[in-house]
PDB file of N, CA and C in Angstrom:
ATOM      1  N   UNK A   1      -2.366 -23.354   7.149  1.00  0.00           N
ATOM      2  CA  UNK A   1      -1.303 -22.383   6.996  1.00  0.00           C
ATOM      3  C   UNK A   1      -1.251 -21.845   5.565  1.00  0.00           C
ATOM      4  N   UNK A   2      -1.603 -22.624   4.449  1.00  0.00           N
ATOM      5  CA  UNK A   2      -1.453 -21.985   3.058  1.00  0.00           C
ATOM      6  C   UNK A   2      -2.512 -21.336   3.022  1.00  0.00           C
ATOM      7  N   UNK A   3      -3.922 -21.003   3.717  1.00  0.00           N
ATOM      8  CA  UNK A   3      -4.676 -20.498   3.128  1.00  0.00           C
ATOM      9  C   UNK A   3      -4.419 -18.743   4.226  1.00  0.00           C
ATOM     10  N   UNK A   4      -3.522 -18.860   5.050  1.00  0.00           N
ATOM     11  CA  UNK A   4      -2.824 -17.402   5.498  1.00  0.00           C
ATOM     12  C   UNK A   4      -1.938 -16.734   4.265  1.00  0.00           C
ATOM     13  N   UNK A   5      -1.673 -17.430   3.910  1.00  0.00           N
ATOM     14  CA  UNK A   5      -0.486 -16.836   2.355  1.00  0.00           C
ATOM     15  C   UNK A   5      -1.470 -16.103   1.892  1.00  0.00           C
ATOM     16  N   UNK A   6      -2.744 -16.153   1.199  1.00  0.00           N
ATOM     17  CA  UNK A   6      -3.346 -15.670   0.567  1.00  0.00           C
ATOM     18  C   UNK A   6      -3.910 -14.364   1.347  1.00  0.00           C
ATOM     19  N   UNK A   7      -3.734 -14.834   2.141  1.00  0.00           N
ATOM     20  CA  UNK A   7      -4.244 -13.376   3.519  1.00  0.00           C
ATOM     21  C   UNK A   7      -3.547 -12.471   3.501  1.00  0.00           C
ATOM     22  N   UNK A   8      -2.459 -12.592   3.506  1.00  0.00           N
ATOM     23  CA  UNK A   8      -1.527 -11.566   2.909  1.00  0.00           C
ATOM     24  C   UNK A   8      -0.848 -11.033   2.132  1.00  0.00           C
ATOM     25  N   UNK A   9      -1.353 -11.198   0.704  1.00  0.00           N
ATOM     26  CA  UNK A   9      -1.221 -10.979  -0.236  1.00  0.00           C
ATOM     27  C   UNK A   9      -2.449  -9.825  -0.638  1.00  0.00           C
ATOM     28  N   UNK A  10      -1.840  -9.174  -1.355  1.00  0.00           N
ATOM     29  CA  UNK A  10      -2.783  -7.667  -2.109  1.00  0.00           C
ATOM     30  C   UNK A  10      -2.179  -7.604  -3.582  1.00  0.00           C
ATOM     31  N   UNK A  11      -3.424  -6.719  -4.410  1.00  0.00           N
ATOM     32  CA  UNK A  11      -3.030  -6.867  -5.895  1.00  0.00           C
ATOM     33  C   UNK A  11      -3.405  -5.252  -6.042  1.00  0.00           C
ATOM     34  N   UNK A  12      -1.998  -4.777  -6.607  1.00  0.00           N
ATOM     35  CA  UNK A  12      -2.789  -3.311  -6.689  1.00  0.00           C
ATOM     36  C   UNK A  12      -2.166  -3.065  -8.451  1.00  0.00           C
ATOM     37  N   UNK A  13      -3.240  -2.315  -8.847  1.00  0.00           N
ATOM     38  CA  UNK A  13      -2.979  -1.900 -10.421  1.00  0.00           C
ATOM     39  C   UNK A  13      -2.668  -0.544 -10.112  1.00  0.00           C
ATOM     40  N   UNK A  14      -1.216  -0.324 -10.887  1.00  0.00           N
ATOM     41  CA  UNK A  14      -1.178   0.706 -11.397  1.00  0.00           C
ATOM     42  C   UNK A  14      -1.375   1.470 -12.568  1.00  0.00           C
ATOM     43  N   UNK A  15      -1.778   2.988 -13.071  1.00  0.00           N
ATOM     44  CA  UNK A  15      -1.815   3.372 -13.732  1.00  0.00           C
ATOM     45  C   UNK A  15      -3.103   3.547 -14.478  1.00  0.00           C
ATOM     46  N   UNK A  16      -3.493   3.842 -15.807  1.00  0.00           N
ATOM     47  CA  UNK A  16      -4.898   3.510 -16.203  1.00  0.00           C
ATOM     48  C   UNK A  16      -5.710   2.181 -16.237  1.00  0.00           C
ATOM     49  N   UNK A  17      -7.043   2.656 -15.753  1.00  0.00           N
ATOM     50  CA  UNK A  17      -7.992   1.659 -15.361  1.00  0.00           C
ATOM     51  C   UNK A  17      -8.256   0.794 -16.327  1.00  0.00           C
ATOM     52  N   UNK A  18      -7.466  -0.399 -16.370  1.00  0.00           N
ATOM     53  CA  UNK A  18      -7.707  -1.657 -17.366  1.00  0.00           C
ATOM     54  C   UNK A  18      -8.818  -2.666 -17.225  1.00  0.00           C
ATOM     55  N   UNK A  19      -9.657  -2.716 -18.063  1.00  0.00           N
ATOM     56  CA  UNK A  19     -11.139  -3.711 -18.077  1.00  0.00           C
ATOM     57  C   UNK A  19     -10.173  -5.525 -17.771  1.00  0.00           C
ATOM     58  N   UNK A  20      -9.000  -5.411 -18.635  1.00  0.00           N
ATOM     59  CA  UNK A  20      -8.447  -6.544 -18.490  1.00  0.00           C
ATOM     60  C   UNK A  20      -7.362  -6.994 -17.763  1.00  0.00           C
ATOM     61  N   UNK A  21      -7.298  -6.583 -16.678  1.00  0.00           N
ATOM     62  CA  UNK A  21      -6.241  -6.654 -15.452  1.00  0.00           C
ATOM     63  C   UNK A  21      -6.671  -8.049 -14.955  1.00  0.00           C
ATOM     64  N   UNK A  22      -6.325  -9.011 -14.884  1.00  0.00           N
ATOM     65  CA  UNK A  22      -6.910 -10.378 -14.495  1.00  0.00           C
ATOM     66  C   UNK A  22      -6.888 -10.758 -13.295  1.00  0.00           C
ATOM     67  N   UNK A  23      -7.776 -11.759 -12.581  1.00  0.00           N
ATOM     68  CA  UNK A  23      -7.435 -11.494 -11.144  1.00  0.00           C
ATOM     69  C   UNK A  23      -6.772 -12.659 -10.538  1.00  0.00           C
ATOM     70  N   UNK A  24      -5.706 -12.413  -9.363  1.00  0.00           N
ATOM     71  CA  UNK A  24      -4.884 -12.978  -9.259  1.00  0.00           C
ATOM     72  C   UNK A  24      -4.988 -14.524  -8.492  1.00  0.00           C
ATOM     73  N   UNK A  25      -4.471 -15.518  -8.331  1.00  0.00           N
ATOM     74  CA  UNK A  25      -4.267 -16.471  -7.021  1.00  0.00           C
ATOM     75  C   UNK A  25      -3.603 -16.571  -6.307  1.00  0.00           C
ATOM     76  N   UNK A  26      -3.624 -17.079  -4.939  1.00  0.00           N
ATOM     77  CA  UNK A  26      -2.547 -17.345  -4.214  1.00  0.00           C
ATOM     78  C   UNK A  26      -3.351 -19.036  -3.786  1.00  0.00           C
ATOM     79  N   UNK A  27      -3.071 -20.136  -4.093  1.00  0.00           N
ATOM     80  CA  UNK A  27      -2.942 -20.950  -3.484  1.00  0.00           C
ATOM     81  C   UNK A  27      -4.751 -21.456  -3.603  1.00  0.00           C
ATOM     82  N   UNK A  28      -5.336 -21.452  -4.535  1.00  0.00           N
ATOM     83  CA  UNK A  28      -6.660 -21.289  -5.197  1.00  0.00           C
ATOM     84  C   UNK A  28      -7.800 -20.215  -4.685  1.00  0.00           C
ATOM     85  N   UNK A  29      -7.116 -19.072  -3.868  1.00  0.00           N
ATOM     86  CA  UNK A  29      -8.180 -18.081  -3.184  1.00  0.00           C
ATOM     87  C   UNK A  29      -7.543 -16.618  -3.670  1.00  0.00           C
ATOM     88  N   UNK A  30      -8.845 -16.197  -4.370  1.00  0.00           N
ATOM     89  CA  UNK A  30      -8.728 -14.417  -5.011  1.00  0.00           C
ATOM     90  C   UNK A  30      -7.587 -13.716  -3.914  1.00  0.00           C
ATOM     91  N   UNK A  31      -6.996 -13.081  -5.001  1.00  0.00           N
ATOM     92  CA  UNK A  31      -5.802 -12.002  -3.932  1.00  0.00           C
ATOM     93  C   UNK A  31      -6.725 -10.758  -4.303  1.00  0.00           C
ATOM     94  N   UNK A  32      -7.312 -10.278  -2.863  1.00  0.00           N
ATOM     95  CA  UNK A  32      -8.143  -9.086  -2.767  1.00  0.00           C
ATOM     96  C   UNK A  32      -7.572  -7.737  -3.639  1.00  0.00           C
ATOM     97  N   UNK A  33      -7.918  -6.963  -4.484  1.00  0.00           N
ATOM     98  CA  UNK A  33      -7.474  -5.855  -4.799  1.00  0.00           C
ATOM     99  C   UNK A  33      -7.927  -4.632  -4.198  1.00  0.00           C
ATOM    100  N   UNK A  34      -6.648  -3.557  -3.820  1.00  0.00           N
ATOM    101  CA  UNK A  34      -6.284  -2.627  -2.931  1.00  0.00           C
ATOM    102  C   UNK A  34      -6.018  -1.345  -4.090  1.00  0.00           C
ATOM    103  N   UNK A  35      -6.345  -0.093  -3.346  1.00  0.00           N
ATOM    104  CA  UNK A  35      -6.429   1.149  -4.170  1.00  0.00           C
ATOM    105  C   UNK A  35      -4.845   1.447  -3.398  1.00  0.00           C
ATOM    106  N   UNK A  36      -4.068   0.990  -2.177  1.00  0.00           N
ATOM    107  CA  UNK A  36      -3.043   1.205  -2.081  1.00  0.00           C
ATOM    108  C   UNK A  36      -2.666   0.251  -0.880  1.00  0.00           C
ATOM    109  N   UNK A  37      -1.221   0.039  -0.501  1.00  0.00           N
ATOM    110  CA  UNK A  37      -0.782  -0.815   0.742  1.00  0.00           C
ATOM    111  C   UNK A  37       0.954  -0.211   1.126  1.00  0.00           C
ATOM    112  N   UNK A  38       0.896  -0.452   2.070  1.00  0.00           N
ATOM    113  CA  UNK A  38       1.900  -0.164   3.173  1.00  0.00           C
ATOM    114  C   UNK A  38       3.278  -1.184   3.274  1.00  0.00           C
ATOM    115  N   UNK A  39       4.147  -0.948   2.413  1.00  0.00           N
ATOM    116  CA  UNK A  39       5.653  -1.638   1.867  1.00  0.00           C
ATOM    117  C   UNK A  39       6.773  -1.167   2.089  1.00  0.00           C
ATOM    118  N   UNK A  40       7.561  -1.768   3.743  1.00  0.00           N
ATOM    119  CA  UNK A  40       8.614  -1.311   3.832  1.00  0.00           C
ATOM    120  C   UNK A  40       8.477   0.033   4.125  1.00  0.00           C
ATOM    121  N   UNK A  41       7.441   0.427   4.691  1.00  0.00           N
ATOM    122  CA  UNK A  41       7.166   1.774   5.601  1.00  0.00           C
ATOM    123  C   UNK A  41       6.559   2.769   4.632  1.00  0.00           C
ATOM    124  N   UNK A  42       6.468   2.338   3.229  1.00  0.00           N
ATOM    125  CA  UNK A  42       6.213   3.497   2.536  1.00  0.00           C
ATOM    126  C   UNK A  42       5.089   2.716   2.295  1.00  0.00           C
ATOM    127  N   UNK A  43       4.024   4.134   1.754  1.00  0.00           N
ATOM    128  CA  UNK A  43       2.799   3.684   1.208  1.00  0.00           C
ATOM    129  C   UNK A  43       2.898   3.959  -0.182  1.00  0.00           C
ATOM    130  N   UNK A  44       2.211   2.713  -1.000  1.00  0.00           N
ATOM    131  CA  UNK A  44       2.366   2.214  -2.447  1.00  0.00           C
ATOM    132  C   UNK A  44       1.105   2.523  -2.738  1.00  0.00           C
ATOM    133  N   UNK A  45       0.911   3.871  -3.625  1.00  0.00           N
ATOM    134  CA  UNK A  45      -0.887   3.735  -4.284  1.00  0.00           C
ATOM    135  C   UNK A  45      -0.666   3.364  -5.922  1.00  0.00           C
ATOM    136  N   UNK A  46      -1.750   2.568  -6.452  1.00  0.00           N
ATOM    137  CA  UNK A  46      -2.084   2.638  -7.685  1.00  0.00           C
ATOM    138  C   UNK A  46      -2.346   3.568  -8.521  1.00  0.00           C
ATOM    139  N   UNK A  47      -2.253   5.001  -7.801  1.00  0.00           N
ATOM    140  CA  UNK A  47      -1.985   6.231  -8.739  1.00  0.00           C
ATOM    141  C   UNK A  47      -0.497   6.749  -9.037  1.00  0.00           C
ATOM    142  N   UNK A  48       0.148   6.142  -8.783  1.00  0.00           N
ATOM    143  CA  UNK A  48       1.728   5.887  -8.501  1.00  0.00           C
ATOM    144  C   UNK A  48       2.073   7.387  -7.663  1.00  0.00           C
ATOM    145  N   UNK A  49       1.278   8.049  -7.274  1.00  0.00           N
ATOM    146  CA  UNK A  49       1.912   9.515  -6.536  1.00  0.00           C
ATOM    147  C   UNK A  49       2.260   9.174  -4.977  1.00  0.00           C
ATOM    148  N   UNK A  50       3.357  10.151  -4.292  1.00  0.00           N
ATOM    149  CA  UNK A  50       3.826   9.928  -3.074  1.00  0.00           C
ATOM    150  C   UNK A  50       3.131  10.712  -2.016  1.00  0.00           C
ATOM    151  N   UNK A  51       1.970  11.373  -2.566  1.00  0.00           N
ATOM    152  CA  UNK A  51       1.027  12.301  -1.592  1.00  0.00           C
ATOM    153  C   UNK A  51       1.259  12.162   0.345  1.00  0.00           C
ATOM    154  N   UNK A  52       0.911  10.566  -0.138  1.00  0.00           N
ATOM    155  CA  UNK A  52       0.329   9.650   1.239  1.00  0.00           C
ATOM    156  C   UNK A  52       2.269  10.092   2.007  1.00  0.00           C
ATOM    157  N   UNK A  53       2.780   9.257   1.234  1.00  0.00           N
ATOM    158  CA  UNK A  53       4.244   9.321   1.913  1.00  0.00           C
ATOM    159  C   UNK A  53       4.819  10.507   2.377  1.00  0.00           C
ATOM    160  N   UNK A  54       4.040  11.779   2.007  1.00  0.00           N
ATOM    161  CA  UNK A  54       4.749  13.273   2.124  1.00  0.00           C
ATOM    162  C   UNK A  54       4.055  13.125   3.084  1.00  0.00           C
ATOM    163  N   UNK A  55       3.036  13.019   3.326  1.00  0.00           N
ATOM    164  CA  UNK A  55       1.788  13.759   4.583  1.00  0.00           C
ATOM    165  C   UNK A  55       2.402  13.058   5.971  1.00  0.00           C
ATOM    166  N   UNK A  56       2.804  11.738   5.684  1.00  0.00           N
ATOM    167  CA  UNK A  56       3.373  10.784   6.977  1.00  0.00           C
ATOM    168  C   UNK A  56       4.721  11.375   7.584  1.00  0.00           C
ATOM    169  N   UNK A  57       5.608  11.764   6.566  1.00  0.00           N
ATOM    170  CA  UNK A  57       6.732  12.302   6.918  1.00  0.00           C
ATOM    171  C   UNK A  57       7.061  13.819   7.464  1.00  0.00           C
ATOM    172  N   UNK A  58       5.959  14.426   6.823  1.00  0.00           N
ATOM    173  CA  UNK A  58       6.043  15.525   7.194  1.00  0.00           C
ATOM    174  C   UNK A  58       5.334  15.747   9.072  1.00  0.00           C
ATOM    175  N   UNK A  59       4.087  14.625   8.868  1.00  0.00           N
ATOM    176  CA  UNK A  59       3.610  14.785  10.040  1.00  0.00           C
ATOM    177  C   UNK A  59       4.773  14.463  11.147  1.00  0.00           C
ATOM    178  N   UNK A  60       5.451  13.628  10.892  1.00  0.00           N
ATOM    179  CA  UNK A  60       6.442  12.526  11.761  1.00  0.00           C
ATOM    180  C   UNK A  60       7.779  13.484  11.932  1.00  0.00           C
ATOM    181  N   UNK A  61       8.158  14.479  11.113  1.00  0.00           N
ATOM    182  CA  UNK A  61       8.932  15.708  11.254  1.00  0.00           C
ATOM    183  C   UNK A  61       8.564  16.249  12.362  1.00  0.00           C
ATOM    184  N   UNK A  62       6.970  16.778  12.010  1.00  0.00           N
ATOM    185  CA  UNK A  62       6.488  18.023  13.161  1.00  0.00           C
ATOM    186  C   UNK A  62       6.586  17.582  14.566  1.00  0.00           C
ATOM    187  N   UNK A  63       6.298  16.423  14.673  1.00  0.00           N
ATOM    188  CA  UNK A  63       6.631  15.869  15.808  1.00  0.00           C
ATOM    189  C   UNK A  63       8.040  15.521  16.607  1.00  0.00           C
ATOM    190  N   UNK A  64       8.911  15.440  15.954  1.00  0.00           N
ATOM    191  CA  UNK A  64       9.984  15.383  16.144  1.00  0.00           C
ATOM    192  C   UNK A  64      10.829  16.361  16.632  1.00  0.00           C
ATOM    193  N   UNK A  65      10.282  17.095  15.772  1.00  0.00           N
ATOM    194  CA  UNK A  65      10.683  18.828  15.950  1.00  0.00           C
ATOM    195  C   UNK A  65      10.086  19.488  17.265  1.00  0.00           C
ATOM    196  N   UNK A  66       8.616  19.070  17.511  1.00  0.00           N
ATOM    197  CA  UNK A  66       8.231  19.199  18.713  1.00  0.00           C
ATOM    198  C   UNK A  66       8.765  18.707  20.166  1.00  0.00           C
ATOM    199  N   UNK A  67       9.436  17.571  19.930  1.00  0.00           N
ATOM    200  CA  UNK A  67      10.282  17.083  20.914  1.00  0.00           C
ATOM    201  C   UNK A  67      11.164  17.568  21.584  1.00  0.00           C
ATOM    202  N   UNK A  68      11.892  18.046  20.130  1.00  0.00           N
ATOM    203  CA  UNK A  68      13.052  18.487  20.603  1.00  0.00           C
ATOM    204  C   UNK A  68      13.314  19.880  21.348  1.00  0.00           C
ATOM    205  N   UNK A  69      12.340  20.802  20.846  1.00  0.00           N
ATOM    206  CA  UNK A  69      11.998  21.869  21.150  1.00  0.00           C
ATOM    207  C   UNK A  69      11.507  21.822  22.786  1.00  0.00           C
ATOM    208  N   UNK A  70      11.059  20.689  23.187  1.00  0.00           N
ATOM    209  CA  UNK A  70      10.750  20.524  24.541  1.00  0.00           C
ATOM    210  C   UNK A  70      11.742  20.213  25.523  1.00  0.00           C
TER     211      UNK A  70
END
């Protein structure tokens, strides 16, 4: 069971690309690093922009809107 902890765990850097960002543990196994992950419905990128989160919402609008219209 402790070596699932580490399974779900992600390490994401934000901001400029640091040579010395160190890498993380969970429970003596590498926490994989991610260019972005999915938190509480929103998506979190290491470029800190909400691109991803506009495109989901907007898509999830059109659809909605399509519904209703039906």
């Amino acid at each position: 069971q402790e070596k699932n902890i580490a399974k779900k765990c992600r390490q994401i850097h934000t901001g400029d690309i640091n040579q010395f960002c160190p890498s993380l543990k969970a429970n003596d196994a590498n926490i994989p690093k991610v260019t972005h992950e999915k938190y509480l419905g929103d998506k979190i990128a290491g470029s800190c922009d909400n691109k991803e989160n506009i495109k989901e919402r907007k898509a999830k609008g059109i659809g909605i809107v399509s519904q209703i219209m039906t």
